[in-house]
C-alpha atoms as a PDB file:
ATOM      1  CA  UNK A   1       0.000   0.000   0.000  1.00  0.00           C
ATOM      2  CA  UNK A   2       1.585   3.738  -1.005  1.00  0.00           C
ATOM      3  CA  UNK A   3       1.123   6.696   0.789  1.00  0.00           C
ATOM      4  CA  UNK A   4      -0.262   9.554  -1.569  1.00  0.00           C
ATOM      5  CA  UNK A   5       0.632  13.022  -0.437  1.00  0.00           C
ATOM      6  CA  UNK A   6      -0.532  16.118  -2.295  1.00  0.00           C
ATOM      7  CA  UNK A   7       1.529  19.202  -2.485  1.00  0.00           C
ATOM      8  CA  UNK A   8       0.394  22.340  -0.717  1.00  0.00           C
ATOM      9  CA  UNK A   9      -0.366  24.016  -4.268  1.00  0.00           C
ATOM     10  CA  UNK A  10      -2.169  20.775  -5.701  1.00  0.00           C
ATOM     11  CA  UNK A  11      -4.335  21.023  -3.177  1.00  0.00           C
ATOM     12  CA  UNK A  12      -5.560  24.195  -3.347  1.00  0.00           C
ATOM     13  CA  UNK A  13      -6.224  24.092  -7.164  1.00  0.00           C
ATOM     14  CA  UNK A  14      -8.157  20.571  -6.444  1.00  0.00           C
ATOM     15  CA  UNK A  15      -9.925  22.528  -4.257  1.00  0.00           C
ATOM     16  CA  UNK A  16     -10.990  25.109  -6.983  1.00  0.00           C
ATOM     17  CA  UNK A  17     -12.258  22.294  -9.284  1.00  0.00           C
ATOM     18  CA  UNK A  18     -15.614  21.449 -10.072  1.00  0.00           C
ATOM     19  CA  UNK A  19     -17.248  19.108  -7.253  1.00  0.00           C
ATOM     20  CA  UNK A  20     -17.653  16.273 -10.435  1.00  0.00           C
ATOM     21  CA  UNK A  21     -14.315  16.847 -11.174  1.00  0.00           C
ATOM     22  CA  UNK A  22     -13.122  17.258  -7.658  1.00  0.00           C
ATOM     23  CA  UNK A  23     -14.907  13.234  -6.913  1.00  0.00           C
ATOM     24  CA  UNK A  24     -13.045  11.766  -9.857  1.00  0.00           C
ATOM     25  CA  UNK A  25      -9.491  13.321  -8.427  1.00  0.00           C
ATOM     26  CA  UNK A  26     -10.349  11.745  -5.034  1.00  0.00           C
ATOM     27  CA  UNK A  27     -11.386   8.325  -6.544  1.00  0.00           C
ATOM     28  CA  UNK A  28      -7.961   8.976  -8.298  1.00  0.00           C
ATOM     29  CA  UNK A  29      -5.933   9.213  -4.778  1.00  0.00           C
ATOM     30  CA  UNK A  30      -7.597   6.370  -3.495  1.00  0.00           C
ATOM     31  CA  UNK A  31      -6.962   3.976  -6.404  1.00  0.00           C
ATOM     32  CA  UNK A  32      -3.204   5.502  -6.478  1.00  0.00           C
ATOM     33  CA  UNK A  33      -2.811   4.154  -2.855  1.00  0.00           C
ATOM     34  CA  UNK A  34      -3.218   0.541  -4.016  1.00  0.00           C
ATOM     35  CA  UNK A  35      -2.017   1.070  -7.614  1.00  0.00           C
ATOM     36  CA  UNK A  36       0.384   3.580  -8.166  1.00  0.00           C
ATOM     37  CA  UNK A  37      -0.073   3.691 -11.832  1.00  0.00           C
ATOM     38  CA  UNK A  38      -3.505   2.843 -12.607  1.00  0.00           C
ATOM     39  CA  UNK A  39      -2.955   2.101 -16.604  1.00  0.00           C
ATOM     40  CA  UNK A  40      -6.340   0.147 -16.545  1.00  0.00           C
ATOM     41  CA  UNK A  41      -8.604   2.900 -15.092  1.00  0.00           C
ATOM     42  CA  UNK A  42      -6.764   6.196 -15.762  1.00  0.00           C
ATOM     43  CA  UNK A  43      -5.206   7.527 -19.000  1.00  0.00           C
ATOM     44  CA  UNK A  44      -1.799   7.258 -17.273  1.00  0.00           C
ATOM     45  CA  UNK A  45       1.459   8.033 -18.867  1.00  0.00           C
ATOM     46  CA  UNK A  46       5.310   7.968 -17.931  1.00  0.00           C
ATOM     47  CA  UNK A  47       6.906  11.654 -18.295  1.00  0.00           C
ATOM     48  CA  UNK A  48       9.689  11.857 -20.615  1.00  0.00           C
ATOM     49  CA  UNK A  49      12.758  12.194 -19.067  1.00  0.00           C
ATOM     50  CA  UNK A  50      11.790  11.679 -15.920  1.00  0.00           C
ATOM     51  CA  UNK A  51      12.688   8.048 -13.929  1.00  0.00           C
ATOM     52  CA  UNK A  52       9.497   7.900 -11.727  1.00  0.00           C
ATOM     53  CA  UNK A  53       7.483  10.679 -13.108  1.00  0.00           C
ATOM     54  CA  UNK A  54       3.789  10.126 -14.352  1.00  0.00           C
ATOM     55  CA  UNK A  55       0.575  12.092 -15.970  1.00  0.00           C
ATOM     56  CA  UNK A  56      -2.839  11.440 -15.392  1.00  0.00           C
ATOM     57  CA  UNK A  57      -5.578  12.859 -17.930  1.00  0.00           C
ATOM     58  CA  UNK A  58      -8.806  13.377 -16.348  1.00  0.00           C
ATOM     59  CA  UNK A  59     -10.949  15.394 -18.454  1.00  0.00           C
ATOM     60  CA  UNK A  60      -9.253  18.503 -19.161  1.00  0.00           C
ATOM     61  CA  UNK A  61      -7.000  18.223 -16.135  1.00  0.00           C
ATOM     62  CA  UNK A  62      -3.650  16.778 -15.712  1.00  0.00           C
ATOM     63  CA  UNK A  63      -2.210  15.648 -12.686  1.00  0.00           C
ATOM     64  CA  UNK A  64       1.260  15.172 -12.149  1.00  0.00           C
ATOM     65  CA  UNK A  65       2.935  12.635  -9.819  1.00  0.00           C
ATOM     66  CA  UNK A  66       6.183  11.342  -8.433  1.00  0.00           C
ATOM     67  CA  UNK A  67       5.926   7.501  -7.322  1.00  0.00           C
ATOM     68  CA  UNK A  68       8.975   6.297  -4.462  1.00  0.00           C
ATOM     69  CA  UNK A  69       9.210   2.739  -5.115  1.00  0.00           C
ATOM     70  CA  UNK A  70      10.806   2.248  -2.147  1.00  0.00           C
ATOM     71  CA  UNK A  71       9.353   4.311   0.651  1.00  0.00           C
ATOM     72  CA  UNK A  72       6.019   2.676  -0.897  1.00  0.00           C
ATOM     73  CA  UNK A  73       5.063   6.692  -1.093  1.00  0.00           C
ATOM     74  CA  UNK A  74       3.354   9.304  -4.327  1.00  0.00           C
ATOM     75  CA  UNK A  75       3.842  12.624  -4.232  1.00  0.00           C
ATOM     76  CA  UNK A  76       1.661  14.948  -6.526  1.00  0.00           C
ATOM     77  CA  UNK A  77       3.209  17.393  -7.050  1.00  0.00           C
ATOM     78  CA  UNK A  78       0.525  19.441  -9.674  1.00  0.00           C
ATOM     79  CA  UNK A  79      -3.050  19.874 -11.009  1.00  0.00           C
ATOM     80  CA  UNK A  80      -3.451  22.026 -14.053  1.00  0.00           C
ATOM     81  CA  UNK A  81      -5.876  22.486 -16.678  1.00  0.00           C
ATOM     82  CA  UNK A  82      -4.154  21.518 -19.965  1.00  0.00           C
ATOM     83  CA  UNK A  83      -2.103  24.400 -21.353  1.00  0.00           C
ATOM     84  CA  UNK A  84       0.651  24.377 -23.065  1.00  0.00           C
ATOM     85  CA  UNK A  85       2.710  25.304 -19.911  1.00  0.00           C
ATOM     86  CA  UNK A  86       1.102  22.529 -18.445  1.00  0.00           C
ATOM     87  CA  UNK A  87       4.812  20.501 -18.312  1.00  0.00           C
ATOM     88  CA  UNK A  88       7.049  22.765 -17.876  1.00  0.00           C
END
């Protein structure tokens, strides 16, 4: 089992989201605790560049997230809308 912690600024945007939007992030956290990349019920793809980086699509929002293999720990570290700033 991981341990999913969200970054002070993820957390506020998530908190600015739609509440539809805001129940499929949550469902999102709570798979990620059991499956830290979720290929089979998330749009979920490895960052370029980046050894234990990953996306998650969710509508129009992206969600970006660090997994520690071996702390057994995922750190998301953003939630945008999709710009094209959005990985940078």
């Amino acid at each position: 089992m991981f341990i999913v912690k969200v970054s002070r600024k993820a957390d506020k945007i998530s908190q600015t989201l739609d509440e539809k939007t805001q129940e499929r992030v949550l469902h999102l956290f709570t798979i990620l605790e059991n499956s830290p990349v979720p290929t089979s019920s998330f749009d979920v793809t490895k960052l370029t560049n980046s050894k234990n980086g990953y996306r998650v699509r969710i509508g129009d929002i992206r969600i970006l997230y660090f997994v520690f293999w071996k702390e057994n720990a995922i750190e998301v570290t953003k939630i945008e809308r999709k710009k094209d700033r959005t990985y940078k």
